[in-house]
C-alpha atoms as a PDB file:
ATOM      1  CA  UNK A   1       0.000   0.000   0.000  1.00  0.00           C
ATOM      2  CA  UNK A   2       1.642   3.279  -0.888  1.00  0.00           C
ATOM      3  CA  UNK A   3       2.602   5.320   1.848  1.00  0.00           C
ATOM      4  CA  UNK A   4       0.229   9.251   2.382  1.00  0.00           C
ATOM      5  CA  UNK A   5       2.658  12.411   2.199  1.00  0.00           C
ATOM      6  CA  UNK A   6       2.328  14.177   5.693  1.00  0.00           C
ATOM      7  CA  UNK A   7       0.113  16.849   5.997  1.00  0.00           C
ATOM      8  CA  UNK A   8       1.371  20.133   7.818  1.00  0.00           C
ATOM      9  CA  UNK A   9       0.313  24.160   9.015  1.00  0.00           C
ATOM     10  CA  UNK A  10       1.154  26.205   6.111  1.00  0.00           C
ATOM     11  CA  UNK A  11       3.327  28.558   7.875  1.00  0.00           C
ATOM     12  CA  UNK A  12       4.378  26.097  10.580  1.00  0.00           C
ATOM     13  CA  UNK A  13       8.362  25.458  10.674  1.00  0.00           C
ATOM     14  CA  UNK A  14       9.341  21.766  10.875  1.00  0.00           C
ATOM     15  CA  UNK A  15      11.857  20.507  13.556  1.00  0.00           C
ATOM     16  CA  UNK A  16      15.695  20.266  12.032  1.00  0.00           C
ATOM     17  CA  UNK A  17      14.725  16.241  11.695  1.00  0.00           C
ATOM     18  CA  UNK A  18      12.092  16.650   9.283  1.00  0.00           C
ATOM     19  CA  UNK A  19      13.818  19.824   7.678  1.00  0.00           C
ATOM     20  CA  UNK A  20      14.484  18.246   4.520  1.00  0.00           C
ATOM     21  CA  UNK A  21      10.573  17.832   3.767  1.00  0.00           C
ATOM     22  CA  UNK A  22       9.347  21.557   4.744  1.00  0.00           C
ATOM     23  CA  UNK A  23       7.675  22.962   2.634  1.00  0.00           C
ATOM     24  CA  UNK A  24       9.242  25.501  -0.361  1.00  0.00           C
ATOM     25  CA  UNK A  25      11.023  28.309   1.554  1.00  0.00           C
ATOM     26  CA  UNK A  26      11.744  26.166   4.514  1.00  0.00           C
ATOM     27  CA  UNK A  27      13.190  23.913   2.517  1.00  0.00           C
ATOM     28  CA  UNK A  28      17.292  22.686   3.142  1.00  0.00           C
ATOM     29  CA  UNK A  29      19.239  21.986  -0.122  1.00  0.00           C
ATOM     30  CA  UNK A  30      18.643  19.157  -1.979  1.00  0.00           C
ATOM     31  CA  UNK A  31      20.469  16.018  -0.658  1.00  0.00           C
ATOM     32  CA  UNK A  32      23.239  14.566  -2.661  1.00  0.00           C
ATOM     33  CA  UNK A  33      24.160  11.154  -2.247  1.00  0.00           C
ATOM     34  CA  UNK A  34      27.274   9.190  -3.757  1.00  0.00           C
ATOM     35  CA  UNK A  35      26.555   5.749  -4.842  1.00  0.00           C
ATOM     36  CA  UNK A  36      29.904   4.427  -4.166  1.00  0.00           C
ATOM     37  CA  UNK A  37      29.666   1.897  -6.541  1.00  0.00           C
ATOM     38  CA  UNK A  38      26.614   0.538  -6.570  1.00  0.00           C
ATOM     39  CA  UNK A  39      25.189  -1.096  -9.463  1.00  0.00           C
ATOM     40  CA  UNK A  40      22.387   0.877 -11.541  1.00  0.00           C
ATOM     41  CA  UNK A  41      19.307  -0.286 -11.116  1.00  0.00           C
ATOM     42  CA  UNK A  42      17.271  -1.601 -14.416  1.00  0.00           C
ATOM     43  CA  UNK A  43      15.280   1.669 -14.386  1.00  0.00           C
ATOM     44  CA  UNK A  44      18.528   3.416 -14.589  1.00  0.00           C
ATOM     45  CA  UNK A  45      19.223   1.060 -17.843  1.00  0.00           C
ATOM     46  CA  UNK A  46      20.273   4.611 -20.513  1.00  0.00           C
ATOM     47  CA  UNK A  47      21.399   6.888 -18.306  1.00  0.00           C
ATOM     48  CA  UNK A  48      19.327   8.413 -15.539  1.00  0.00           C
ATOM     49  CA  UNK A  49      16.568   7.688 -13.652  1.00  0.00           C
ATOM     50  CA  UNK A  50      13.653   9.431 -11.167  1.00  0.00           C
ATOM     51  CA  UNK A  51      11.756   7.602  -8.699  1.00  0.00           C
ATOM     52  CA  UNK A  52       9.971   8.636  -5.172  1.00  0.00           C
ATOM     53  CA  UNK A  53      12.774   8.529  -2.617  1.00  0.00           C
ATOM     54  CA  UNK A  54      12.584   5.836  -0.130  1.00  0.00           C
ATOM     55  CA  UNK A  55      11.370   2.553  -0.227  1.00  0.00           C
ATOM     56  CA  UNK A  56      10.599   0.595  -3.254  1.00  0.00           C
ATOM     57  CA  UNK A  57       7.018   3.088  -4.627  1.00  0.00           C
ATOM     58  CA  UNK A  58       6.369   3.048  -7.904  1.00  0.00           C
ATOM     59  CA  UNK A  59       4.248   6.348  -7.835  1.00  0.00           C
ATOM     60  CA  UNK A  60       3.489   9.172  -5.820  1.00  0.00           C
ATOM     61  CA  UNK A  61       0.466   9.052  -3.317  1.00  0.00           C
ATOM     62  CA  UNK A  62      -0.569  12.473  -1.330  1.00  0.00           C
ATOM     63  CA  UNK A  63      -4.022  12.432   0.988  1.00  0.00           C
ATOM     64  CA  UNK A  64      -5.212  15.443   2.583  1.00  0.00           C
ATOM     65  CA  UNK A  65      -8.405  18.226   3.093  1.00  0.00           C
ATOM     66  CA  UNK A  66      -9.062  21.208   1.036  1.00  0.00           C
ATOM     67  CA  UNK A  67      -6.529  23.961   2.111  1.00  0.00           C
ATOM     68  CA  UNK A  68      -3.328  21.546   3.222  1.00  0.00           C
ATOM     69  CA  UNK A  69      -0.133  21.707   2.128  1.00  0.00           C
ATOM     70  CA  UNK A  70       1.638  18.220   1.581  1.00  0.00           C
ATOM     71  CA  UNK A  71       5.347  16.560   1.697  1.00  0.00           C
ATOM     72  CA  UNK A  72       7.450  14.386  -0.365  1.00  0.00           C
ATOM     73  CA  UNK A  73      10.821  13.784  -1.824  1.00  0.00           C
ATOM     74  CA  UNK A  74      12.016  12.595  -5.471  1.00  0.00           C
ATOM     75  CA  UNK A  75      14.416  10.992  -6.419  1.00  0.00           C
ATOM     76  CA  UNK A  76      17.089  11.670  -9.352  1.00  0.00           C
ATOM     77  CA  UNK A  77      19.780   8.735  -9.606  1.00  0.00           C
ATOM     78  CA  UNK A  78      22.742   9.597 -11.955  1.00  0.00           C
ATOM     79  CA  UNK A  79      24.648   5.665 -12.236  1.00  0.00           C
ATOM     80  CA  UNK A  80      26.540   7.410 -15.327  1.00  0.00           C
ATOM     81  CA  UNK A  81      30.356   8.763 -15.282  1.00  0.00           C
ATOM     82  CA  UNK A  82      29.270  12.403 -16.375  1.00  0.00           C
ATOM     83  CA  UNK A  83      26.922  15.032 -14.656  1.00  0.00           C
ATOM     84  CA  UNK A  84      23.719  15.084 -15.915  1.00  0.00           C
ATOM     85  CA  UNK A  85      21.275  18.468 -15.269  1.00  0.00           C
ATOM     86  CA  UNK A  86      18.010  17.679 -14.970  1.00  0.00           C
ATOM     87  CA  UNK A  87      14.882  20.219 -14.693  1.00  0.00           C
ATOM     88  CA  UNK A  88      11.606  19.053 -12.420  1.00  0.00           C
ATOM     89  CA  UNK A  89       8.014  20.006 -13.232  1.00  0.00           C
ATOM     90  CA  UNK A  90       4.806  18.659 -12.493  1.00  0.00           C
ATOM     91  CA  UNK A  91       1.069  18.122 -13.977  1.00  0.00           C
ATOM     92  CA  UNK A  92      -2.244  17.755 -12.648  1.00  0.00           C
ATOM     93  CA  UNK A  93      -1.521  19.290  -9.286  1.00  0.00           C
ATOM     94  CA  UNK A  94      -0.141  21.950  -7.995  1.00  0.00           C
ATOM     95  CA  UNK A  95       3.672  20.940  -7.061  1.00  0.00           C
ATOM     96  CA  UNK A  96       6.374  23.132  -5.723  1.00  0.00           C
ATOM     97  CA  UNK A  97       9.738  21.952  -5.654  1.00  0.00           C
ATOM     98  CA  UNK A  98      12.834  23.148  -3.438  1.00  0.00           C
ATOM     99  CA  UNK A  99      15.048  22.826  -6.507  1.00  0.00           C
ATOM    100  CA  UNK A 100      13.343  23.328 -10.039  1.00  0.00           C
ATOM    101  CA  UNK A 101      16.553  22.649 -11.800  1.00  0.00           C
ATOM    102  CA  UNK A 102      19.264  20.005 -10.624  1.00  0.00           C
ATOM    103  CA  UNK A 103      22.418  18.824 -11.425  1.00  0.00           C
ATOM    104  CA  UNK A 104      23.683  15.662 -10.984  1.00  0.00           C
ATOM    105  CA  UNK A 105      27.236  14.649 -10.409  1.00  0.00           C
ATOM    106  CA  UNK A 106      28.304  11.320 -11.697  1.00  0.00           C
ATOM    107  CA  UNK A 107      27.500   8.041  -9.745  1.00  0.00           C
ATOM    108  CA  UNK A 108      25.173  10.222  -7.332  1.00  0.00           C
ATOM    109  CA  UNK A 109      21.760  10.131  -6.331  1.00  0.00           C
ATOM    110  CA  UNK A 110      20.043  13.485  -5.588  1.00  0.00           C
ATOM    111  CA  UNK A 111      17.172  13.845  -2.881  1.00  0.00           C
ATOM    112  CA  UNK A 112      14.531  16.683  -4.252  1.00  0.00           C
ATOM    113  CA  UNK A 113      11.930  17.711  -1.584  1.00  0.00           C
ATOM    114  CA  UNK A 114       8.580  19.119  -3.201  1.00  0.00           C
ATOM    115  CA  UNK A 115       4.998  20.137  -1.695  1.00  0.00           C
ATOM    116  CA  UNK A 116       1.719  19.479  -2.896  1.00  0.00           C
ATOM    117  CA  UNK A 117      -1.056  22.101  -2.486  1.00  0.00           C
ATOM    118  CA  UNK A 118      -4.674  21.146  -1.978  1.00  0.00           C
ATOM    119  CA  UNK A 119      -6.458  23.815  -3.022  1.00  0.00           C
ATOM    120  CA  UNK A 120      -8.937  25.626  -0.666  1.00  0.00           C
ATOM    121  CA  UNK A 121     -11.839  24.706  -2.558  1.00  0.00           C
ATOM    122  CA  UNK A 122     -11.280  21.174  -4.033  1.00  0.00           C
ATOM    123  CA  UNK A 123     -14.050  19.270  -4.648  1.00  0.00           C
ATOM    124  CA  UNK A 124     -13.469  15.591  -2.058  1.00  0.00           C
ATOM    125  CA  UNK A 125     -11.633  12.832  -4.715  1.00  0.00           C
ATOM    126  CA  UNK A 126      -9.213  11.780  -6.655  1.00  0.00           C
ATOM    127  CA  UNK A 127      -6.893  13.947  -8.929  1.00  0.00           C
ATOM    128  CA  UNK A 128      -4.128  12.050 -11.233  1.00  0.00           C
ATOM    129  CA  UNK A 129      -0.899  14.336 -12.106  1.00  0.00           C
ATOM    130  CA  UNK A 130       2.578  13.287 -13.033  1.00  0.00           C
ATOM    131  CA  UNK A 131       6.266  14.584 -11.810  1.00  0.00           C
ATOM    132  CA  UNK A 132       8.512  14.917 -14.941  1.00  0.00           C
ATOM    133  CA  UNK A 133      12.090  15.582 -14.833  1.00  0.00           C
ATOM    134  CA  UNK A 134      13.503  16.259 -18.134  1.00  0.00           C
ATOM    135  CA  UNK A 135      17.477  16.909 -19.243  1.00  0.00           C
ATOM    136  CA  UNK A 136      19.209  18.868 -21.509  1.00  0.00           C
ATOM    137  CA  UNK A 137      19.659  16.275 -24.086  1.00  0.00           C
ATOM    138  CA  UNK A 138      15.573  16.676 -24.220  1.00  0.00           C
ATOM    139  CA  UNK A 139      15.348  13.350 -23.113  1.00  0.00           C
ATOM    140  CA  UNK A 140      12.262  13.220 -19.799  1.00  0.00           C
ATOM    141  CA  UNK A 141      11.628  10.365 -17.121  1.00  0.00           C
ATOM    142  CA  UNK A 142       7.698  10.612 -15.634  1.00  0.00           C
ATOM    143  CA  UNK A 143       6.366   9.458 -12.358  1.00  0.00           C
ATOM    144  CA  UNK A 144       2.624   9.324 -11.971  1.00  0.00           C
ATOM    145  CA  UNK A 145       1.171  10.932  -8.639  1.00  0.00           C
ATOM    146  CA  UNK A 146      -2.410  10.336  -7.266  1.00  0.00           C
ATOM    147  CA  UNK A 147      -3.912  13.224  -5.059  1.00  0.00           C
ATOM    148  CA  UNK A 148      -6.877  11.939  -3.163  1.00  0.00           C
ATOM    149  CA  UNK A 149      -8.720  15.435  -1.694  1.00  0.00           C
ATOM    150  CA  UNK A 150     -10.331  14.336   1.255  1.00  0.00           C
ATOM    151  CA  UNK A 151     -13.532  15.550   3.345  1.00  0.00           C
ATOM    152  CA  UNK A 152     -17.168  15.270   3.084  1.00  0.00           C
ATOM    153  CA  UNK A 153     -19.178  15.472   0.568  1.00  0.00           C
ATOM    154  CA  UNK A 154     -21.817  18.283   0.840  1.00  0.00           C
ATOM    155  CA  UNK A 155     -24.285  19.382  -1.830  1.00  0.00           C
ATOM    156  CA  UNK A 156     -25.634  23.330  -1.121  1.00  0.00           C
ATOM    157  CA  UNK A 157     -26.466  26.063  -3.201  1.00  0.00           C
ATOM    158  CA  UNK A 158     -28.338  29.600  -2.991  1.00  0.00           C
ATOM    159  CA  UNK A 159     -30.186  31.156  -5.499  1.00  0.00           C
ATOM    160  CA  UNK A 160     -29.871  35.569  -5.063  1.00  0.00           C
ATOM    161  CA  UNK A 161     -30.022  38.518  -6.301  1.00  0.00           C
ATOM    162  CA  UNK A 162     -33.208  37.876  -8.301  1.00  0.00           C
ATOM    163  CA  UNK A 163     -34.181  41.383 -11.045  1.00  0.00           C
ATOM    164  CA  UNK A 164     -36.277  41.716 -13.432  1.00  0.00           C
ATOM    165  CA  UNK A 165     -34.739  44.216 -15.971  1.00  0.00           C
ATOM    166  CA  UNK A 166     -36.920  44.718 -18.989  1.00  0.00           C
ATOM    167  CA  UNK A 167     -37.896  41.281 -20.922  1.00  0.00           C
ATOM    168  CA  UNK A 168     -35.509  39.192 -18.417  1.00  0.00           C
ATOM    169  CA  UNK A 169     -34.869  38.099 -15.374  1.00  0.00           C
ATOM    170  CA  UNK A 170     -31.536  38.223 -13.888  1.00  0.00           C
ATOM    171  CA  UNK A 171     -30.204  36.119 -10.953  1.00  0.00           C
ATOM    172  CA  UNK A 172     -27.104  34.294  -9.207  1.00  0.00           C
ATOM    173  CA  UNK A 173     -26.705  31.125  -8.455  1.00  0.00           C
ATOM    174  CA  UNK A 174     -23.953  30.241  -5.759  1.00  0.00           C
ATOM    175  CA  UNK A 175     -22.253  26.667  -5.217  1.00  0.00           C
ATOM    176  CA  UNK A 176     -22.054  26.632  -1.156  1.00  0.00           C
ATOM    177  CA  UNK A 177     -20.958  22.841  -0.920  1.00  0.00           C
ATOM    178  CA  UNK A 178     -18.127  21.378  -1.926  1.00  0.00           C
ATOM    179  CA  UNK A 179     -19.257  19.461  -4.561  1.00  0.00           C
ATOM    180  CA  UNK A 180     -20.026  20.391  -8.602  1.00  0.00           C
ATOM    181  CA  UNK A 181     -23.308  21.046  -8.891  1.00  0.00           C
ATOM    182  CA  UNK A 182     -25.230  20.719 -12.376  1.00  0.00           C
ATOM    183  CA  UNK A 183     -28.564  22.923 -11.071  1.00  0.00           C
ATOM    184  CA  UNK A 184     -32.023  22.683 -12.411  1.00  0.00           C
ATOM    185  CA  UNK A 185     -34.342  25.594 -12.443  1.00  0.00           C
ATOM    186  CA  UNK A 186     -38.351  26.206 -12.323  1.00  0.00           C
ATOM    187  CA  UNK A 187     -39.569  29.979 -13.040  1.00  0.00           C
ATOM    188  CA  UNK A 188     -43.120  30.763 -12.107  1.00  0.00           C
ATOM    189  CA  UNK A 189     -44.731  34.366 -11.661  1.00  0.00           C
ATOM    190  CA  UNK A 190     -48.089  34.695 -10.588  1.00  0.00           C
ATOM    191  CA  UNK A 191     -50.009  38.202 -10.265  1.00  0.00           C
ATOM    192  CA  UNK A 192     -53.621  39.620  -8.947  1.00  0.00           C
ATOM    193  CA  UNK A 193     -54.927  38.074 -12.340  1.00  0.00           C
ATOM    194  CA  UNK A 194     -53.497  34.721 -11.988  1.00  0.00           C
ATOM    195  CA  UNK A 195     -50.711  32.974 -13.191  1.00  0.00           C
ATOM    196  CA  UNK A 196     -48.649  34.730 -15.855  1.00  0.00           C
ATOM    197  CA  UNK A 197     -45.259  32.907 -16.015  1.00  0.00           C
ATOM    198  CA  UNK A 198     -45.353  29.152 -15.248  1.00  0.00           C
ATOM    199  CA  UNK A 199     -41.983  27.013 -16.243  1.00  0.00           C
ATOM    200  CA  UNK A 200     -41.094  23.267 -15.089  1.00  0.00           C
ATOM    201  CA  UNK A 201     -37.800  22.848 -13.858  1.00  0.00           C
ATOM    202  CA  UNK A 202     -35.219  22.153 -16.654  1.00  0.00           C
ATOM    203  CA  UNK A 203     -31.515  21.770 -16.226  1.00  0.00           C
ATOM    204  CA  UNK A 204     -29.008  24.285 -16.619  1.00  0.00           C
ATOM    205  CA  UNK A 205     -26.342  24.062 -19.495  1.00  0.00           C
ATOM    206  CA  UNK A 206     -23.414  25.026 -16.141  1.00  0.00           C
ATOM    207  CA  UNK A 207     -21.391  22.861 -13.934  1.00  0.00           C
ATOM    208  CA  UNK A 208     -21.083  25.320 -10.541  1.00  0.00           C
ATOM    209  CA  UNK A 209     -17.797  24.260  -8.663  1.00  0.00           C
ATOM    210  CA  UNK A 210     -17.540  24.443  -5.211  1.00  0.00           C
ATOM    211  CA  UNK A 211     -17.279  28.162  -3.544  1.00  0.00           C
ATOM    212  CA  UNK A 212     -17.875  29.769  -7.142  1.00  0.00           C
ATOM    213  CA  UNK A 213     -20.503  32.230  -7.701  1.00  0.00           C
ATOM    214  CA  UNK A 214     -22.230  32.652 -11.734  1.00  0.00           C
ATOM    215  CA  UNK A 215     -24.965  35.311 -13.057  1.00  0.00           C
ATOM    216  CA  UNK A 216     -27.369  34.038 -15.569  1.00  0.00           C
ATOM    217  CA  UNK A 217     -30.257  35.535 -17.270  1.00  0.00           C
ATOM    218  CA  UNK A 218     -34.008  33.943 -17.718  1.00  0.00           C
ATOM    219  CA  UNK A 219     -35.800  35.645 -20.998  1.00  0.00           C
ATOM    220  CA  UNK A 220     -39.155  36.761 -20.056  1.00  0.00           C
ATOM    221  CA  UNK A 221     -40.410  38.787 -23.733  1.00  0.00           C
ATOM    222  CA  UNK A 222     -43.946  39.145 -22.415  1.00  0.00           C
ATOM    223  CA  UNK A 223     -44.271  40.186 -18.924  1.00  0.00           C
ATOM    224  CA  UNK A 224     -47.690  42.177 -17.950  1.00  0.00           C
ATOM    225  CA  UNK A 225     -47.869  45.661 -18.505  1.00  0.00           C
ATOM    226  CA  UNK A 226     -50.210  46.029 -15.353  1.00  0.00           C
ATOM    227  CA  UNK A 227     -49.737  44.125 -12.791  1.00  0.00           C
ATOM    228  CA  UNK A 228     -48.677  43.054  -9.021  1.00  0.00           C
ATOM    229  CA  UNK A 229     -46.450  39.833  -9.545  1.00  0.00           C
ATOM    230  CA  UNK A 230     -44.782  37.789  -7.746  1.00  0.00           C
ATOM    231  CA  UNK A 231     -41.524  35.563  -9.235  1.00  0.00           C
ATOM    232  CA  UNK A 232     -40.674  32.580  -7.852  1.00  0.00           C
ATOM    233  CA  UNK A 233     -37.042  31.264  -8.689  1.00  0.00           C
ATOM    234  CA  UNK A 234     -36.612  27.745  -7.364  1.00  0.00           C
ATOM    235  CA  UNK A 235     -33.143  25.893  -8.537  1.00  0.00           C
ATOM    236  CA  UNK A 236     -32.242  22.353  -7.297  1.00  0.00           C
ATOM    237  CA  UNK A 237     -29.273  19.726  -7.708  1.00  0.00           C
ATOM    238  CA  UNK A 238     -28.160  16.514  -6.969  1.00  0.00           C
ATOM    239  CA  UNK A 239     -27.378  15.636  -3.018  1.00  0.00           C
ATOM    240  CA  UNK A 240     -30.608  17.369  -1.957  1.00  0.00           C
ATOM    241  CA  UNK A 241     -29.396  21.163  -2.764  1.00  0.00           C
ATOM    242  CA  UNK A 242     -31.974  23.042  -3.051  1.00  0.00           C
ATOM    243  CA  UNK A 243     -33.141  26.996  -2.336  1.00  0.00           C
ATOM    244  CA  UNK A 244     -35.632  29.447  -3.337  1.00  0.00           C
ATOM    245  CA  UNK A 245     -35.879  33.249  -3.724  1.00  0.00           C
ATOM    246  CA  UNK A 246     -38.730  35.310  -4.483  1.00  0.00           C
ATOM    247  CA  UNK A 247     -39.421  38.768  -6.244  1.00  0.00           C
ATOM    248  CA  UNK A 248     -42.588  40.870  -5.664  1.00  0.00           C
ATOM    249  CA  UNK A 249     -43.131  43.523  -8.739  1.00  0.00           C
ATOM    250  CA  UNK A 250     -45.772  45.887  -9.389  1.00  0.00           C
ATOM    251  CA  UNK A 251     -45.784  46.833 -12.886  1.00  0.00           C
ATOM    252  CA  UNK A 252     -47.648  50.213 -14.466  1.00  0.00           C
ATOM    253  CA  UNK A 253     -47.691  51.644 -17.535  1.00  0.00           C
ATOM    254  CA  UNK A 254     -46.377  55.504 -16.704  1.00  0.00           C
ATOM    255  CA  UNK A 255     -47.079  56.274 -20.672  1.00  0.00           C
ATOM    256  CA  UNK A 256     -50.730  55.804 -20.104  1.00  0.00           C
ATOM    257  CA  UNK A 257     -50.499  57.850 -17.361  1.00  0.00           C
ATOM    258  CA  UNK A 258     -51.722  61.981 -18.472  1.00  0.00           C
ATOM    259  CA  UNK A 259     -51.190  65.208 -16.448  1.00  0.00           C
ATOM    260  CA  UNK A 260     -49.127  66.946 -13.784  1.00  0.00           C
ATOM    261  CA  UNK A 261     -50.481  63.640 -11.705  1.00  0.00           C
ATOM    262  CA  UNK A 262     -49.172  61.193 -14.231  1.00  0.00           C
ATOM    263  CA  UNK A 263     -45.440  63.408 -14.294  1.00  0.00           C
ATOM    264  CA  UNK A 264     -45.475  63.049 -10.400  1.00  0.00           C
ATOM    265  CA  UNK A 265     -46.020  59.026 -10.073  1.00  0.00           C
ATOM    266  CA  UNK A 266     -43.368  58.707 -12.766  1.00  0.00           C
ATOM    267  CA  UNK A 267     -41.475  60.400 -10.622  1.00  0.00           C
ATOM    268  CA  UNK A 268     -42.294  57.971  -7.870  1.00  0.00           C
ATOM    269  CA  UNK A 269     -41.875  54.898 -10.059  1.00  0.00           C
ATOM    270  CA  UNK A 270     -42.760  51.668  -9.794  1.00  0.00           C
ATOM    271  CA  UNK A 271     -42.000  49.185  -6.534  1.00  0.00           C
ATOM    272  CA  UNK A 272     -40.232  45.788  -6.423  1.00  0.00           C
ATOM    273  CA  UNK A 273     -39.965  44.170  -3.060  1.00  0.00           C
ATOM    274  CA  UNK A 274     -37.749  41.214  -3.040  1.00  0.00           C
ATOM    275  CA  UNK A 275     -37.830  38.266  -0.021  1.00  0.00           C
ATOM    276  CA  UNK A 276     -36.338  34.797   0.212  1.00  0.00           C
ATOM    277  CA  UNK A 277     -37.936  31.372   1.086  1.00  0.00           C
ATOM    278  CA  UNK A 278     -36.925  28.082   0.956  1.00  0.00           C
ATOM    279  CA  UNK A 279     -34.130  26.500   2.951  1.00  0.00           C
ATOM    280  CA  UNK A 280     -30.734  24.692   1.772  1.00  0.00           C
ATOM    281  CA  UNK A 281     -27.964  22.474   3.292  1.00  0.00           C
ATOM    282  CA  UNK A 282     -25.396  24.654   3.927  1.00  0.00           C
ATOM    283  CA  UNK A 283     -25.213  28.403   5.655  1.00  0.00           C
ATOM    284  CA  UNK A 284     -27.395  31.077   4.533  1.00  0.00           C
ATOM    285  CA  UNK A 285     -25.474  34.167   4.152  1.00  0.00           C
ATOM    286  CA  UNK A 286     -24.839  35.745   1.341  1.00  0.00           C
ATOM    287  CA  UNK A 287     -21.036  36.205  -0.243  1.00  0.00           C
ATOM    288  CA  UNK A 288     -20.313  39.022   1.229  1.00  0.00           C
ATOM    289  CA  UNK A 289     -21.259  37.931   4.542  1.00  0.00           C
ATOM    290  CA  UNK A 290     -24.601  39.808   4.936  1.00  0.00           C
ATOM    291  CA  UNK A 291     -27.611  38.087   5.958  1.00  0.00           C
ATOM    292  CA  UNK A 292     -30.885  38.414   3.822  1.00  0.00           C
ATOM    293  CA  UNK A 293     -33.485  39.987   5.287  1.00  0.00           C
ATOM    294  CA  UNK A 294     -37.277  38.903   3.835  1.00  0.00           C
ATOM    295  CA  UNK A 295     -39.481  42.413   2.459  1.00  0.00           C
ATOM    296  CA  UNK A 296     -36.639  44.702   3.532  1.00  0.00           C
ATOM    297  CA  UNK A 297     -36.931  47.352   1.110  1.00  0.00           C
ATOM    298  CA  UNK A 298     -38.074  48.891  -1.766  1.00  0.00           C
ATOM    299  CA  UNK A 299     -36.542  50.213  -4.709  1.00  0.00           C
ATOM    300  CA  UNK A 300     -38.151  52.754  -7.128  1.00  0.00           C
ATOM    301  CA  UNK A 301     -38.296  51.895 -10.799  1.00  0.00           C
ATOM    302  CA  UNK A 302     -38.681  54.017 -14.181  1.00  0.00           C
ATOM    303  CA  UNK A 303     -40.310  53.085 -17.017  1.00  0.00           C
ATOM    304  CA  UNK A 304     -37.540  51.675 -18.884  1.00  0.00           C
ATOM    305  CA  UNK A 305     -37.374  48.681 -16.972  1.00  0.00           C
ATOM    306  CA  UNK A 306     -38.035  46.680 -13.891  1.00  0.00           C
ATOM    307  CA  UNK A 307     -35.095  46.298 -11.431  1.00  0.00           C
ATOM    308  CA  UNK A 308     -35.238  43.668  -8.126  1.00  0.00           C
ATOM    309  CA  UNK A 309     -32.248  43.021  -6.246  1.00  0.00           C
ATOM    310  CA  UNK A 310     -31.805  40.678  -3.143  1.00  0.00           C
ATOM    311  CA  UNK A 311     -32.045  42.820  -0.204  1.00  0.00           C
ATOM    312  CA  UNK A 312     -29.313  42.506   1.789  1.00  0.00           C
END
């Protein structure tokens, strides 16, 4: 069973012991190490050779939560009888090395310390990269790595910042969870009249990664032109995510309005309250950390379009 790097405080410093896996900037130079005659191993067969220091691995293996930072060494054997200058990269993940670009004297192994990061938001799995080392001769060695990004599972999303702006209706839909979501959404509007805007859910042409926010637009080319509605956004996803938000508009036609009277409602405007139902999985502020508040406002409107914001 391959062995998990360790997992450490970003900004911790590591005893002297375990100096030679810190992570990049507490890192001690690469380790050289003389073979002293030792025979090359079959991998080595050509020239050089990189492997994961220690032990007889045949690939990387990292395990950790989102945010960690991760340890490991790799290993550069030079069995040869000239120096050989190797560069390090990696792919997949996100690996920093403590030496990007190493040389190797003959008949020497060299030690390379490197750190993983898991980023803050990674979705809880398995990622596949590879370490390649590659020499001046353009000639490269790979070693595959597997990432597994641990933590629960948990599907939660919020649907805000509902307007209606003209013939559309604009809203945001944010991935609280830390899973990808692929969302599904159901538009109704119903006014003093009855219903006037009645849509089944349907899913969304997105993929919403975990701790990412996205604006989209509903079409809505024949809204009333007098009216008192109410629209209903409701968007679910897989894992149970689910949340509704709700905005009230009162639509009037100002051109049909005549008179000083008419001049002074235009003035006024129209009104568009805009509340919040429905619960969700996850916590219910909004991104920028202020809670919603249900029917906490009003905002006047002209007669170029219809505006509704989430109240925050």
């Amino acid at each position: 069973m391959p062995s998990a790097a360790r997992a450490l405080p970003r900004a911790r410093r590591l005893p002297p012991a375990l100096a030679r896996t810190a992570p990049l900037g507490l890192i001690a130079p690469l380790c050289l190490i003389a073979l002293l005659g030792a025979a090359p191993s079959p991998s080595a067969a050509g020239g050089w050779s990189v492997a994961p220091s220690g032990g007889e691995r045949p690939s990387f293996y990292a395990e950790g939560p989102p945010g960690t930072l991760l340890q490991d060494t790799v290993s550069v054997t030079n069995p040869g009888r000239a120096p050989v200058v190797v560069r390090l990269s990696g792919t997949g993940v996100r690996i920093a090395f403590a030496e990007r670009g190493v040389r190797v004297p003959a008949r020497t192994r060299a030690d390379v310390p490197f750190t993983v990061s898991v980023p803050a938001g990674a979705e809880p799995g398995d990622r596949s990269g590879t370490i390649v080392a590659r020499d001046t001769d353009g000639r490269t060695r790979t070693v595959p790595m597997r990432l597994r990004v641990g933590g629960p599972a948990l599907a939660a999303l919020t649907v805000e910042q509902v307007a209606v702006r003209g013939d559309r209706i604009t809203y945001e839909l944010v991935n609280r969870g830390t899973t990808v979501l692929v969302p599904r959404l159901a538009v109704r509007a119903d006014g003093v009249f009855g219903r006037v805007l009645d849509r089944a859910p349907r899913t969304l042409p997105v993929r919403l990664r975990p701790s990412t926010r996205l604006r989209l637009t509903e079409p809505w080319p024949h809204r009333p032109a007098l009216d008192s509605v109410d629209v209903r956004l409701t968007v679910t996803a897989q894992g149970g995510a689910h949340d509704t938000a709700i905005a009230r508009a009162r639509f009037v036609p100002w051109g049909a309005v005549a008179g000083g009277a008419g001049v002074a409602a235009a003035g006024a405007g129209a009104v568009i309250v805009v509340r919040r139902r429905g619960s969700r999985t996850a916590d219910r502020g909004s991104a920028a950390g202020a809670p919603d508040r249900a029917g906490a406002g009003e905002v006047p409107l002209s007669d170029a379009g219809l505006t509704a914001g989430a109240v925050k």
